[in-house]
Each structure stands twice: as structure tokens, then as C-alpha cells.
N, C-alpha and C. Protein backbone atom coordinates (compact mmCIF):
# COMPACT_ATOMS: atom_id res chain seq x y z
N UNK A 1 0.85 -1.18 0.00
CA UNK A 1 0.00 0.00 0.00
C UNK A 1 0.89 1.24 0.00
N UNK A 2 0.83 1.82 -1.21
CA UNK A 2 1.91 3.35 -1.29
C UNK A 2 0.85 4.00 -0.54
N UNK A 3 1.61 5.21 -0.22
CA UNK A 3 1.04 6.58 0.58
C UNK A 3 1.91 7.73 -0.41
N UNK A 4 0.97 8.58 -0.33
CA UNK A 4 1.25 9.97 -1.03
C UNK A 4 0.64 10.97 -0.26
N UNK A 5 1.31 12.32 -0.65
CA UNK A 5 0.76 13.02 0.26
C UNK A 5 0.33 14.15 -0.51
N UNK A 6 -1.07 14.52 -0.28
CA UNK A 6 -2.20 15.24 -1.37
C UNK A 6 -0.89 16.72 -1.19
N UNK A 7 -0.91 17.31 -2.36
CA UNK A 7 0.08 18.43 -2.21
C UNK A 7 -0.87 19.71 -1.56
N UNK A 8 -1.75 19.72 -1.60
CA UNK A 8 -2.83 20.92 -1.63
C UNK A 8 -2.98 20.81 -0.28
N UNK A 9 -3.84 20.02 0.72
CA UNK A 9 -3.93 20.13 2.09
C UNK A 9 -3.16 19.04 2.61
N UNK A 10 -2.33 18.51 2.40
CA UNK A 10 -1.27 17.84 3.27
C UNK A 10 -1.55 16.42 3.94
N UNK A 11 -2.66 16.30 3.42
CA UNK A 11 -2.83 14.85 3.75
C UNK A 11 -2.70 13.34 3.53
N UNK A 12 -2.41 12.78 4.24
CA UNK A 12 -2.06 11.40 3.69
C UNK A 12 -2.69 10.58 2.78
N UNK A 13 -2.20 10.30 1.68
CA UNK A 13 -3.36 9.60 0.36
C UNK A 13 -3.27 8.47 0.51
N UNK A 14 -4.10 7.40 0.43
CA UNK A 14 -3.38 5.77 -0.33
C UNK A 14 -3.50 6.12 -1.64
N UNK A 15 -2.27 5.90 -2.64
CA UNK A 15 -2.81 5.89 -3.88
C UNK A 15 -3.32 5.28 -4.91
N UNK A 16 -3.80 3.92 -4.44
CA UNK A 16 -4.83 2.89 -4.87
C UNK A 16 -6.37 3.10 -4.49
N UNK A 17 -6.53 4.11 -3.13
CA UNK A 17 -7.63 4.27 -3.03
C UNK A 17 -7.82 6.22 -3.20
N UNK A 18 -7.17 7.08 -3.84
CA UNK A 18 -7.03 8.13 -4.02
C UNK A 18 -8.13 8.88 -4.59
N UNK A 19 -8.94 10.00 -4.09
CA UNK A 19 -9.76 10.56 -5.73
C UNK A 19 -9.98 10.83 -5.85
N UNK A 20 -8.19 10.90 -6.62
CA UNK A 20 -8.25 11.52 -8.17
C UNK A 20 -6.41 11.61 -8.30
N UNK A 21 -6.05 11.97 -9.51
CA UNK A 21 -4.66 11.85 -9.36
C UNK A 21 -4.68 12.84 -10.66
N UNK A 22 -3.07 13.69 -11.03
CA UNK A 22 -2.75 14.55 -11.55
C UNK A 22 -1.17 14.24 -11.96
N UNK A 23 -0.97 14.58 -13.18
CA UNK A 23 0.67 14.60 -13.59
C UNK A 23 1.05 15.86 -13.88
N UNK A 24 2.50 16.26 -13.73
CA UNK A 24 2.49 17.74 -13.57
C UNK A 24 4.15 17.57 -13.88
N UNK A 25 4.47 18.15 -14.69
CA UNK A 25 5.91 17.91 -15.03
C UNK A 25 7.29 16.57 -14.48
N UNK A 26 5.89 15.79 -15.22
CA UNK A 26 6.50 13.64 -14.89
C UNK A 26 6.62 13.19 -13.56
N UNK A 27 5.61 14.63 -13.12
CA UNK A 27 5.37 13.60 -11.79
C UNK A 27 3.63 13.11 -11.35
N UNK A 28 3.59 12.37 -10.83
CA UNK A 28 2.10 11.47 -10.45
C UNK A 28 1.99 12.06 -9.13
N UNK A 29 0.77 13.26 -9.17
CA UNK A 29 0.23 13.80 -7.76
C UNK A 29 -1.31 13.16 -7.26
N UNK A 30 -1.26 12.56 -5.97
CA UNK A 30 -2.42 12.11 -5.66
C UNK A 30 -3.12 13.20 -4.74
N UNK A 31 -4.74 12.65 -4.90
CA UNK A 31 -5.72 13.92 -3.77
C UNK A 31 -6.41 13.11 -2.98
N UNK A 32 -6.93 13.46 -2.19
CA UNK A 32 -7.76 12.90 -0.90
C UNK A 32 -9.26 13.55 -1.80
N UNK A 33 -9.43 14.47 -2.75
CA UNK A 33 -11.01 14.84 -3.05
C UNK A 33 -10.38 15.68 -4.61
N UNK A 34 -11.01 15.58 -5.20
CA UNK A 34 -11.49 15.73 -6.68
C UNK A 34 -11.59 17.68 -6.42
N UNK A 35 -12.19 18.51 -5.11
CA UNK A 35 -11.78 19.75 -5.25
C UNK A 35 -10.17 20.10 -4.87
N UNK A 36 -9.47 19.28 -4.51
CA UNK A 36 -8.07 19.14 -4.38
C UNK A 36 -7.54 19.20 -5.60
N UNK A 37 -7.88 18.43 -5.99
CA UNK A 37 -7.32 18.11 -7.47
C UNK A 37 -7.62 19.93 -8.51
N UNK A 38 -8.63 19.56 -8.44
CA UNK A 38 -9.06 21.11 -9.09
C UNK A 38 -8.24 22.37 -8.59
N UNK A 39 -8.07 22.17 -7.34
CA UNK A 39 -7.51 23.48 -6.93
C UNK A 39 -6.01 23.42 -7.75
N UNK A 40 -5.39 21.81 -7.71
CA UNK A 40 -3.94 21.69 -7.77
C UNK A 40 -3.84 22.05 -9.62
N UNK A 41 -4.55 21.31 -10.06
CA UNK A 41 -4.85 21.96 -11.79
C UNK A 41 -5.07 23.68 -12.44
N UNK A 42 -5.50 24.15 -11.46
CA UNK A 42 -5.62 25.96 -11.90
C UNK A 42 -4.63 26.29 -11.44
N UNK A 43 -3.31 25.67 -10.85
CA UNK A 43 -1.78 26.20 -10.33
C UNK A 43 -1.20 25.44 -9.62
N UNK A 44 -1.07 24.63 -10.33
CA UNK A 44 0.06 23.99 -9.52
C UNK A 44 1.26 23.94 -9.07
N UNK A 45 1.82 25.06 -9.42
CA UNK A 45 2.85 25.46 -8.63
C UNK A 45 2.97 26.32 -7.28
N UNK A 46 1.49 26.88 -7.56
CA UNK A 46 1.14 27.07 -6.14
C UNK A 46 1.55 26.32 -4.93
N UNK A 47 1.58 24.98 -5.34
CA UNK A 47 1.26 24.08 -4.08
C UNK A 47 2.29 22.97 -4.37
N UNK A 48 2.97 23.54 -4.82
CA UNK A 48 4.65 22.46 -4.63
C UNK A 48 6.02 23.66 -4.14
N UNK A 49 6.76 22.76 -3.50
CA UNK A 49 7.88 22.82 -3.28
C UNK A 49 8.81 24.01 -3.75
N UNK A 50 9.09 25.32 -3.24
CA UNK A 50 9.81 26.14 -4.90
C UNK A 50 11.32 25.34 -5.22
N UNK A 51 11.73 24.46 -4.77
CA UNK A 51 12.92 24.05 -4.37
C UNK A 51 13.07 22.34 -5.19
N UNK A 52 11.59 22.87 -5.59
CA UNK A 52 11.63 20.79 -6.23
C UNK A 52 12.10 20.86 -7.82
N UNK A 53 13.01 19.81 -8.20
CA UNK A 53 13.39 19.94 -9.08
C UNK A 53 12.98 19.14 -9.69
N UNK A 54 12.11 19.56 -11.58
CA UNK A 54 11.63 19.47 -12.38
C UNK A 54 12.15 17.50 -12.60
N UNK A 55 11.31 16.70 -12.69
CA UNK A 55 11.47 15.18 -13.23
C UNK A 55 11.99 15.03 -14.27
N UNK A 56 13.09 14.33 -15.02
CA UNK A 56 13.49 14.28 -16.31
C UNK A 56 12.81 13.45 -17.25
């Protein structure tokens, strides 16, 4: 059972039971709710890391 952690409110995901999920420069973001997701899709850089470096 992976765990992820919803980027938007910080909570712990399973990501088999997640929902909803998002890719965002080759990476796989999971949500705890579908308005998570939404929020993380109109900016997602809002709600990452400024320090995270881009997936190749």
C-alpha cells in the first residue's frame, strides 16, 4: 500500500484508493477529493515545493 501526500492540504493519500490523481511535469500527484485536485490543476505550482526539481 503506497502513501502519497495530497500536495494541496497535506494529507495522507493511499494511492490505490485516491480521488483523483494529476501529472504535472512527470510527476504522479495524488488527492484525498477531486476539489483538491481542481484546486492543484488551476496552479500547480502554487502548491509544490519552490525548491523541487523538475522530473526528467
Amino acid at each position: 500500500m503506497a502513501k502519497a501526500v495530497d500536495p494541496v492540504c497535506k494529507m495522507e493519500v493511499d494511492e490505490q484508493k485516491a480521488a483523483s490523481h494529476s501529472e504535472h511535469q512527470g510527476h504522479l500527484y495524488f488527492f484525498c477529493s477531486k476539489s483538491c485536485k481542481t484546486k492543484f490543476d488551476h496552479d500547480p505550482d502554487r502548491y509544490l515545493p519552490r525548491d523541487r526539481t523538475p522530473a526528467a
